[in-house]
C-alpha atoms as a PDB file:
ATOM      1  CA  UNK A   1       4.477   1.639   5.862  1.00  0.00           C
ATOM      2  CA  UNK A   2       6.630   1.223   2.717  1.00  0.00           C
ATOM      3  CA  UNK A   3       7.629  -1.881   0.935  1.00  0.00           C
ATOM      4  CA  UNK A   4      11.005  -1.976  -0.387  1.00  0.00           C
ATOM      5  CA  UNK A   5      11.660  -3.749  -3.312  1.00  0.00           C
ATOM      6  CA  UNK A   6      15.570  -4.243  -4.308  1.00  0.00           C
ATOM      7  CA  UNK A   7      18.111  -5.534  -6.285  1.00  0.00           C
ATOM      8  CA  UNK A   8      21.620  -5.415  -7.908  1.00  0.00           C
ATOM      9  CA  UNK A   9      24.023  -5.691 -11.029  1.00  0.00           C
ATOM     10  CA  UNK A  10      27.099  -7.539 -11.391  1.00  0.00           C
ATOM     11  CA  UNK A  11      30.259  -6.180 -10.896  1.00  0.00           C
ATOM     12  CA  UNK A  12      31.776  -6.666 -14.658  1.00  0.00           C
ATOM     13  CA  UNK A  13      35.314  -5.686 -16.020  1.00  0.00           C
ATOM     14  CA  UNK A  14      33.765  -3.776 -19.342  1.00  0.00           C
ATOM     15  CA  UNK A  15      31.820  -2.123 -16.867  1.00  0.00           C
ATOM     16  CA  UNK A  16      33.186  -1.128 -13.529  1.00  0.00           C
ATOM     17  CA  UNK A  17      30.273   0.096 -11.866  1.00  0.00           C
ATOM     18  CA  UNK A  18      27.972  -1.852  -9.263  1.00  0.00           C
ATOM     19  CA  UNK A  19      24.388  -0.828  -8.447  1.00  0.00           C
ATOM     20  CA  UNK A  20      22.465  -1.515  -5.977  1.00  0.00           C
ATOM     21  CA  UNK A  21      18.584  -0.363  -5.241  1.00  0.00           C
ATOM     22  CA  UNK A  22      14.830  -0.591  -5.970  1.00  0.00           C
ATOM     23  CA  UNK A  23      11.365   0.805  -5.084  1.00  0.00           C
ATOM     24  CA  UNK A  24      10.009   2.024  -2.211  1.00  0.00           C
ATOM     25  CA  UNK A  25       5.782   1.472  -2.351  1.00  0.00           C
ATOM     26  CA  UNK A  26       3.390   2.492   0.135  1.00  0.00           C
ATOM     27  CA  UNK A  27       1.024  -0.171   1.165  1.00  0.00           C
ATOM     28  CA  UNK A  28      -1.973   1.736  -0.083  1.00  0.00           C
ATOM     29  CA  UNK A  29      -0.546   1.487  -3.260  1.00  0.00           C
ATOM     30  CA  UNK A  30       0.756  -2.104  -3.569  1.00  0.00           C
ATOM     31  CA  UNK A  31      -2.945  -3.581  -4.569  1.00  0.00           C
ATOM     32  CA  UNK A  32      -3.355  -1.149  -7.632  1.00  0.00           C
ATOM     33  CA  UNK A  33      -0.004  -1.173  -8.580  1.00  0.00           C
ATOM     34  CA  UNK A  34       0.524  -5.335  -8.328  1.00  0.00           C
ATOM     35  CA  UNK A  35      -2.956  -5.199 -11.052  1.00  0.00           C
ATOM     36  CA  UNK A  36      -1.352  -2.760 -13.554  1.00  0.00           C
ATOM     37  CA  UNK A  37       2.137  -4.434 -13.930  1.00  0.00           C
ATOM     38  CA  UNK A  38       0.094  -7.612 -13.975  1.00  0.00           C
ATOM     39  CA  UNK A  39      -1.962  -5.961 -17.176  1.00  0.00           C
ATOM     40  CA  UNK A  40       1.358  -5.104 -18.905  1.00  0.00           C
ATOM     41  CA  UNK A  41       2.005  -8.602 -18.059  1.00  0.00           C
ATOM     42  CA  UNK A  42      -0.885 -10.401 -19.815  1.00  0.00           C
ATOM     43  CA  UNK A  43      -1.066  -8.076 -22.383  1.00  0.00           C
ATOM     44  CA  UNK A  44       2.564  -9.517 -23.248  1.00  0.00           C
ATOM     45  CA  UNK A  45       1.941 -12.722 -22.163  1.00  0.00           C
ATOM     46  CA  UNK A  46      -1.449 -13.649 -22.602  1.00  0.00           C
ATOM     47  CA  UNK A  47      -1.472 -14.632 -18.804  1.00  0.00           C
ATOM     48  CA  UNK A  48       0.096 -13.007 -15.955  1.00  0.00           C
ATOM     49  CA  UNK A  49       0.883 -15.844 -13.563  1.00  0.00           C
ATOM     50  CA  UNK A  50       3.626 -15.879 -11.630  1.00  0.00           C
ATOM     51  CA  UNK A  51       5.939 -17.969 -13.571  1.00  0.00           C
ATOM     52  CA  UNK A  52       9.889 -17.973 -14.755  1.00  0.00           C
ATOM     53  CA  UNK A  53       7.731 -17.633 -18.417  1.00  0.00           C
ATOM     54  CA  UNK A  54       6.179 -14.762 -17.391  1.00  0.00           C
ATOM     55  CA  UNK A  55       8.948 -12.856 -15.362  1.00  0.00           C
ATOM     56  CA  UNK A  56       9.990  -9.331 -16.982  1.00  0.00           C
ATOM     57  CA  UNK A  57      13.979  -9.863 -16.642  1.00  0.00           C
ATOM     58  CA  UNK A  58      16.092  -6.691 -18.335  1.00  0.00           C
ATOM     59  CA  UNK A  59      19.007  -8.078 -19.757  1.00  0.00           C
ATOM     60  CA  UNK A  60      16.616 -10.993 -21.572  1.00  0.00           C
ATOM     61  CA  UNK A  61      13.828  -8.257 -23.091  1.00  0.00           C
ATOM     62  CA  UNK A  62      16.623  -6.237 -24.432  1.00  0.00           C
ATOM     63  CA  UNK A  63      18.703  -9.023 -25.899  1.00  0.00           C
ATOM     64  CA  UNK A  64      15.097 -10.889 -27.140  1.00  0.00           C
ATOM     65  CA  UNK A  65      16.669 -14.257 -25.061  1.00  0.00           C
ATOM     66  CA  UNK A  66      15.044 -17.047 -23.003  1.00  0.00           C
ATOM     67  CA  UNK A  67      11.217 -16.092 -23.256  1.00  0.00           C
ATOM     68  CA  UNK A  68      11.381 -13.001 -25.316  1.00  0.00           C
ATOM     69  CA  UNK A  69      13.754 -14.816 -28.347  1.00  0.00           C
ATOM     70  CA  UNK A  70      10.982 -14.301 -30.889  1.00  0.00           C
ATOM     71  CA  UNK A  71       9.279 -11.161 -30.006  1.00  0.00           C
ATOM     72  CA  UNK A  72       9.514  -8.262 -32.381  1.00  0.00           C
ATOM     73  CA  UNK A  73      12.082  -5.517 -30.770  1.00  0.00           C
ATOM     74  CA  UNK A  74       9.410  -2.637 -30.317  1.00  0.00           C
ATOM     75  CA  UNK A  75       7.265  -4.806 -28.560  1.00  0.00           C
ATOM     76  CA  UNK A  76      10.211  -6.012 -26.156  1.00  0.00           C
ATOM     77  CA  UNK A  77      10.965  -1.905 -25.794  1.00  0.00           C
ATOM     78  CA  UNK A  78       7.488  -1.090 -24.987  1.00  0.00           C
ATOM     79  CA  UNK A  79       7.609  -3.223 -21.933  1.00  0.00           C
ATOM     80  CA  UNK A  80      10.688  -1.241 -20.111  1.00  0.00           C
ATOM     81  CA  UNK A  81       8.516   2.374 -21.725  1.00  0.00           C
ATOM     82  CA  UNK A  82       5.272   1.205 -20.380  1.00  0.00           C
ATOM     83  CA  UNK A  83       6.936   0.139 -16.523  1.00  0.00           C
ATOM     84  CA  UNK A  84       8.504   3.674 -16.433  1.00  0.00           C
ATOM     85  CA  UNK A  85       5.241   5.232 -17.155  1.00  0.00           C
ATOM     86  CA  UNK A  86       4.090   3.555 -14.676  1.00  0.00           C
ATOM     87  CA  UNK A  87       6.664   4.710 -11.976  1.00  0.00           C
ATOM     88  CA  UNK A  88       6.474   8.021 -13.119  1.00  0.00           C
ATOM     89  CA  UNK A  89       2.315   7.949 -13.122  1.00  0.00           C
ATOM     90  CA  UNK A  90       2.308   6.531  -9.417  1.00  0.00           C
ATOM     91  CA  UNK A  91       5.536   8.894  -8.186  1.00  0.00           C
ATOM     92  CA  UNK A  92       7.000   5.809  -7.261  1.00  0.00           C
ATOM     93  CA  UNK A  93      10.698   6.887  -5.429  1.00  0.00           C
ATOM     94  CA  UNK A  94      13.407   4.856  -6.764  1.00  0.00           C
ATOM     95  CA  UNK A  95      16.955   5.034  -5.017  1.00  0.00           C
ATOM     96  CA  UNK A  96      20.251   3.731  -6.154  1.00  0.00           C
ATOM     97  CA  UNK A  97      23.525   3.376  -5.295  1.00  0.00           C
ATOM     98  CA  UNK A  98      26.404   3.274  -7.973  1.00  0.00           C
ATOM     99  CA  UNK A  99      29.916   2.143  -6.990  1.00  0.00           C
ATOM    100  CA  UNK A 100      32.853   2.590  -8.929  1.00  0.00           C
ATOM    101  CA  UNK A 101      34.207  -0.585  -7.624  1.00  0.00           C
ATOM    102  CA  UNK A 102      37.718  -0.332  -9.440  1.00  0.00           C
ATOM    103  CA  UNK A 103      38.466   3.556  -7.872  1.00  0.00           C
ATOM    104  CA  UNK A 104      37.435   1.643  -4.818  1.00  0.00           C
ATOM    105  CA  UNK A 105      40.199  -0.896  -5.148  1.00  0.00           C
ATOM    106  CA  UNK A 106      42.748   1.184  -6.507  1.00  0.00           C
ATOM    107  CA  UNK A 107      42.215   4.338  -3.891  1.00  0.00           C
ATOM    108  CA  UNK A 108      41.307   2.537  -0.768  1.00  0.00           C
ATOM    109  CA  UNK A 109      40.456   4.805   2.059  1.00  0.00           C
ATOM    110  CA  UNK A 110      38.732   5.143   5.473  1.00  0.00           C
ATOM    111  CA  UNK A 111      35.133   4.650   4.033  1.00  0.00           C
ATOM    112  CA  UNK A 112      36.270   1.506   1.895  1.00  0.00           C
ATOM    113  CA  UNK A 113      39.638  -0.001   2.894  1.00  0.00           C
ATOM    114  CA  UNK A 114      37.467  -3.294   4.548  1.00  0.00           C
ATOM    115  CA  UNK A 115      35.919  -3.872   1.125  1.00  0.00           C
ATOM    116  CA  UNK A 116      38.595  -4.985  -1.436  1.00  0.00           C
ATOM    117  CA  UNK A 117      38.418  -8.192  -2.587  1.00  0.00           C
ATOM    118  CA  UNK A 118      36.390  -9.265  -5.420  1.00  0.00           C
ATOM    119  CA  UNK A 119      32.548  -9.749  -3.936  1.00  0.00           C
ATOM    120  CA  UNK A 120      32.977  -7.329  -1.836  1.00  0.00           C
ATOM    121  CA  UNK A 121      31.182  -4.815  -3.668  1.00  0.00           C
ATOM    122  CA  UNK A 122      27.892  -6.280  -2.439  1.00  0.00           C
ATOM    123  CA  UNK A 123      28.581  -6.021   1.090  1.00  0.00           C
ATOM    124  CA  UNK A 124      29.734  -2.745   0.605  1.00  0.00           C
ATOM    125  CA  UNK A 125      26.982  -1.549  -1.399  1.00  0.00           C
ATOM    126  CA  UNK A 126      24.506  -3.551   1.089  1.00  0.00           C
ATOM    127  CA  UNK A 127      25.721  -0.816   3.786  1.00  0.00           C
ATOM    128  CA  UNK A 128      25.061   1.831   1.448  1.00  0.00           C
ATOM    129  CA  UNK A 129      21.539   1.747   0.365  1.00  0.00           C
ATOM    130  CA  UNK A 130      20.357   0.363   3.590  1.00  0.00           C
ATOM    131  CA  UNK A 131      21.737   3.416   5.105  1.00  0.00           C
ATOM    132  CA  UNK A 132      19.743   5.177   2.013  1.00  0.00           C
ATOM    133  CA  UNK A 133      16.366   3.443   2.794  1.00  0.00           C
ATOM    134  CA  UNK A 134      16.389   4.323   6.962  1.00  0.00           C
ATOM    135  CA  UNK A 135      17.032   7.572   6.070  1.00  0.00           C
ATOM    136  CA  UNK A 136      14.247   8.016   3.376  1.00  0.00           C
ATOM    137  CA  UNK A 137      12.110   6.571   6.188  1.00  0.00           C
ATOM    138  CA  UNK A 138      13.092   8.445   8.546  1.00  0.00           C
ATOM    139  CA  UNK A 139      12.208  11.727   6.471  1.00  0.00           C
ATOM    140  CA  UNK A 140       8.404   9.968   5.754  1.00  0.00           C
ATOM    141  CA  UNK A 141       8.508   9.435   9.301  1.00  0.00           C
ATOM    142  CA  UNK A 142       7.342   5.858   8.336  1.00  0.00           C
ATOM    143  CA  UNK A 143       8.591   1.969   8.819  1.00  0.00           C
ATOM    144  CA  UNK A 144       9.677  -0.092   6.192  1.00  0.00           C
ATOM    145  CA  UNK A 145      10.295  -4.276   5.309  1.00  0.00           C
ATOM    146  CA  UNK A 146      12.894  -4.714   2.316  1.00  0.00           C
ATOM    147  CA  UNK A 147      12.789  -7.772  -0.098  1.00  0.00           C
ATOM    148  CA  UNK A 148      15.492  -8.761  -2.274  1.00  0.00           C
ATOM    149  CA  UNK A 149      16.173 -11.089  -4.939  1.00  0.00           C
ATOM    150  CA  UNK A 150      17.389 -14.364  -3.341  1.00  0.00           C
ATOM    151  CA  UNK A 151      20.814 -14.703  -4.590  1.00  0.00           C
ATOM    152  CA  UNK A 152      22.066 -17.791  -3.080  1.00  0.00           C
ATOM    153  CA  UNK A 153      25.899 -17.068  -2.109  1.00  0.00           C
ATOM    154  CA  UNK A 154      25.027 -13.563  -0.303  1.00  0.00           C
ATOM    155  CA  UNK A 155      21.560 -14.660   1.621  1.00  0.00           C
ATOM    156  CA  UNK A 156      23.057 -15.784   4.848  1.00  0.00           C
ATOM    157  CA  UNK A 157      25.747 -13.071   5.058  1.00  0.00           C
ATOM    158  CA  UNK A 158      23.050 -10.314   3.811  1.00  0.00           C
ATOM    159  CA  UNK A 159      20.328 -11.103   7.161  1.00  0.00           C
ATOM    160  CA  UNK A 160      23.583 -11.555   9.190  1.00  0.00           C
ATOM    161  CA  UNK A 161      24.860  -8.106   8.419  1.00  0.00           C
ATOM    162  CA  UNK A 162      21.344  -6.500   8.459  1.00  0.00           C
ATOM    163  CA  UNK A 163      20.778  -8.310  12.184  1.00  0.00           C
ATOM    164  CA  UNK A 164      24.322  -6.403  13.476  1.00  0.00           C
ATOM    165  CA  UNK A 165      23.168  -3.365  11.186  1.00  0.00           C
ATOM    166  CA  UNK A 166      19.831  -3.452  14.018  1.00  0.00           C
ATOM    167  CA  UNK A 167      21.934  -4.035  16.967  1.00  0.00           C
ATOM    168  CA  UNK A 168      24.786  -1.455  16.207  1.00  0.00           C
ATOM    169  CA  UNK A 169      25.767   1.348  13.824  1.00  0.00           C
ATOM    170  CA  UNK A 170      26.408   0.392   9.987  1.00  0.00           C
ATOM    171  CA  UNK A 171      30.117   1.071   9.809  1.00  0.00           C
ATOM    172  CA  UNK A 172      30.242   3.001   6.426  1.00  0.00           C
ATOM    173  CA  UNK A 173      27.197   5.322   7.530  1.00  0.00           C
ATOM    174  CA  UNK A 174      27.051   5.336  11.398  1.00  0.00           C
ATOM    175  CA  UNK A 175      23.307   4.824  10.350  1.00  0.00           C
ATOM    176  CA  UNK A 176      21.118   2.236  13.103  1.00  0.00           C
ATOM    177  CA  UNK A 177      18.285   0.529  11.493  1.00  0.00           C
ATOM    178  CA  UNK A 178      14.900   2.308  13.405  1.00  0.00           C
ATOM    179  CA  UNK A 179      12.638   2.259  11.040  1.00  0.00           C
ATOM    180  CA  UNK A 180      12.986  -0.850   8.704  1.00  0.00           C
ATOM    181  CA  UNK A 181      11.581  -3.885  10.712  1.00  0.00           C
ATOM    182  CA  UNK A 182      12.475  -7.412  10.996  1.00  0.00           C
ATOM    183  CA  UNK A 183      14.984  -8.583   8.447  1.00  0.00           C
ATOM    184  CA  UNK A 184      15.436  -8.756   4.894  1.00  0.00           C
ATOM    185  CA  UNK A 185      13.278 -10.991   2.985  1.00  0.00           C
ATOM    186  CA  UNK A 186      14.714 -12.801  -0.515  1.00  0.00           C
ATOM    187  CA  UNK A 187      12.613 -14.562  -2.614  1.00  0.00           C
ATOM    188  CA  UNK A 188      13.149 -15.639  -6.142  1.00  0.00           C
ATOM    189  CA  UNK A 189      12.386 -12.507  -8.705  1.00  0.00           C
ATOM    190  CA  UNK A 190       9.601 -14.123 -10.652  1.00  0.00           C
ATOM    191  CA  UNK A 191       7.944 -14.667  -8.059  1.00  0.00           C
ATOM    192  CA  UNK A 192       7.273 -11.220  -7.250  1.00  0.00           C
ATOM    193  CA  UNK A 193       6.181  -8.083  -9.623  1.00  0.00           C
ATOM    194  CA  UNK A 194       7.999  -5.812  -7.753  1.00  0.00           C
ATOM    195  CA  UNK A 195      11.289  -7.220  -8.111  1.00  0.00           C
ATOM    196  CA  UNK A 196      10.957  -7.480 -11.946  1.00  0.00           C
ATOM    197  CA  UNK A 197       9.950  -3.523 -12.030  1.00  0.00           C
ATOM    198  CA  UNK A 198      13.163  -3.180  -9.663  1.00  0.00           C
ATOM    199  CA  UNK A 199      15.585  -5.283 -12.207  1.00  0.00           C
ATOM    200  CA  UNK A 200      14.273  -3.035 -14.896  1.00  0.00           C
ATOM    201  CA  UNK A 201      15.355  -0.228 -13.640  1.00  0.00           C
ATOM    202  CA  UNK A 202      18.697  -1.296 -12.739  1.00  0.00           C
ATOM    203  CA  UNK A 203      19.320  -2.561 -16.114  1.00  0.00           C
ATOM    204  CA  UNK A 204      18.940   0.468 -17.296  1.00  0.00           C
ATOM    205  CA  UNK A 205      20.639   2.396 -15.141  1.00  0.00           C
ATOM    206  CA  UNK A 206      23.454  -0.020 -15.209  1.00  0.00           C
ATOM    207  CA  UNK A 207      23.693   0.317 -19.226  1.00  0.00           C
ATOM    208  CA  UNK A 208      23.603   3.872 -19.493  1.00  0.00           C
ATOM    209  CA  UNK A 209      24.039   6.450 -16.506  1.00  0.00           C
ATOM    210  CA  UNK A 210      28.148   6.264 -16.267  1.00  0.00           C
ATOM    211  CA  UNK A 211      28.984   4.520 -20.014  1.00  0.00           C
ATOM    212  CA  UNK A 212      31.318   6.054 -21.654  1.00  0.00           C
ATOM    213  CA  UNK A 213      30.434   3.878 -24.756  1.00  0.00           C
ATOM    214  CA  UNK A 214      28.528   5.291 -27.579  1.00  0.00           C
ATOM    215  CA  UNK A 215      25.318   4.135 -28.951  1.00  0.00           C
ATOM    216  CA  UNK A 216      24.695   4.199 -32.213  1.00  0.00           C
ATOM    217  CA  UNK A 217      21.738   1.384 -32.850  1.00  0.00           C
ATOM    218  CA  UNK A 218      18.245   2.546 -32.412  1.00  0.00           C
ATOM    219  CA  UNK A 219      17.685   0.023 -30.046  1.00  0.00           C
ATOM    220  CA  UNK A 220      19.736   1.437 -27.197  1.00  0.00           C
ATOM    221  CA  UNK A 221      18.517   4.837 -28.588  1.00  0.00           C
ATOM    222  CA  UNK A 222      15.390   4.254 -27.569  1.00  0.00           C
ATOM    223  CA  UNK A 223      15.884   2.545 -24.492  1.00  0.00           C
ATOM    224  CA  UNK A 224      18.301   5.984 -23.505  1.00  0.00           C
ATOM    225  CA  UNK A 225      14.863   7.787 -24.378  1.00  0.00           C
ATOM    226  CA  UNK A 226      12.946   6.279 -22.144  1.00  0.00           C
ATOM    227  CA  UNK A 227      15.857   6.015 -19.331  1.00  0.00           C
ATOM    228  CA  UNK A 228      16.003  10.114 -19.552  1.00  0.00           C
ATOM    229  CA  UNK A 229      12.428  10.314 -19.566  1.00  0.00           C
ATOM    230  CA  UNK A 230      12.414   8.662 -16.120  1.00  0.00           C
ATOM    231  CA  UNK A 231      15.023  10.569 -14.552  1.00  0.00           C
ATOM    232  CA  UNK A 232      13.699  13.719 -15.941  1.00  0.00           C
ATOM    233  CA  UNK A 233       9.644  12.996 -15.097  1.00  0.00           C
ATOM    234  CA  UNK A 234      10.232   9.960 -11.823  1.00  0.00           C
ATOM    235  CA  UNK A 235      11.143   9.969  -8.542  1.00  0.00           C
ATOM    236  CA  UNK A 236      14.597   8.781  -9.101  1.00  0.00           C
ATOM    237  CA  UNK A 237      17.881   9.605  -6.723  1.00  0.00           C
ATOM    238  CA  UNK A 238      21.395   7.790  -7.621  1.00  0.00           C
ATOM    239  CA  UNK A 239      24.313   8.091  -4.985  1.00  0.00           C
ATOM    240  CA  UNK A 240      27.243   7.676  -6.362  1.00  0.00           C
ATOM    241  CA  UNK A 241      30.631   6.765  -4.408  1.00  0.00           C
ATOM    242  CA  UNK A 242      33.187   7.245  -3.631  1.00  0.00           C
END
């Protein structure tokens, strides 16, 4: 069995693209994995209790806010260098979906012409890397539960979709849900490692795999650094549409 761990960005005029994905972890490695990100944790920390203090959140270690506002930069940078080492260490597969939500809007066609209003984009991208995940499962010949980050305005609709998604064919994919089980389960991200190792990832990936920008400060220079290293050295696919 795998446990799937996901999570998205925020559609954003500055930056057009939406991303949607996570981890996938096999249960025999959830126990050993949970202890190391908890290390990186307390080694941070001092503790590594659940807690909103404690919560590795991508956007807040890069920009030092909220609980990292007065830690030294390198130490904030070794946190997203030391969870890709990990990922790339346990050959943890990472899958993402990018949408060019704008080229959606403005080209509308078979695959998106249901999806474009503003919000959309998650409902779209929902269909997407679900259609991803039963398909890596069905390769591993293996089940799967997803978890997501409980977002309060796209909970109900998300386990509504997923319970049709189970019933009949996911209309962007013709994909049926076999192999992941149940429903989706959303819980709040700092209560759950896995989730915070998921954000990171899509922070990243969000910041640099489509910019056009360039970087000149070493802080996104390093952070690029370690982004390559984990596409070069991870388990890492990214599906872009359309």
């Amino acid at each position: 069995m795998y446990l799937i761990y996901f999570d998205e960005t925020k559609f954003e005029k500055d930056n057009p693209y939406f991303f949607m994905g996570g981890i996938l972890i096999k249960e025999n490695l959830l126990e050993i994995l949970e202890k190391e990100i908890a290390s990186i944790q307390k080694n941070f920390f001092g503790t590594s209790l659940l807690k909103l203090e404690t919560e590795l959140h991508g956007k807040l270690i890069f920009q030092g806010k909220g609980h990292f506002r007065k830690r030294k930069l390198s130490e904030r940078l070794k946190l997203f260098e030391e969870v890709t080492n990990l990922l790339i260490n346990f050959k943890i597969p990472i899958i993402l979906i990018c949408l060019d939500v704008e080229r959606y809007w403005k080209n509308p066609n078979q695959e998106c012409n249901n999806y474009q209003k503003k919000g959309d984009e998650y409902k779209l991208g929902l269909q997407l890397i679900l259609s991803k995940f039963e398909k890596f499962l069905e390769n591993k010949k293996e089940i799967g539960l997803v978890f997501g980050d409980y977002e309060k305005d796209e909970i109900t609709s998300a386990i509504e979709n997923f319970s049709a998604f189970k019933e009949e064919k996911i209309p962007v994919s013709g994909i049926t849900l076999n192999r992941i089980k149940d429903t989706i389960y959303f819980t709040q991200s700092h209560h759950s490692r896995f989730l915070q190792i998921a954000d990171l990832v899509l922070y990243m990936a969000n910041r640099y795999e489509n910019s056009k920008k360039e970087f000149s400060k070493w802080h996104d220079s390093k952070l690029i650094e370690i982004y390559a290293t984990l596409k070069e050295k991870g388990d890492i696919k990214i599906f872009q549409y359309p």
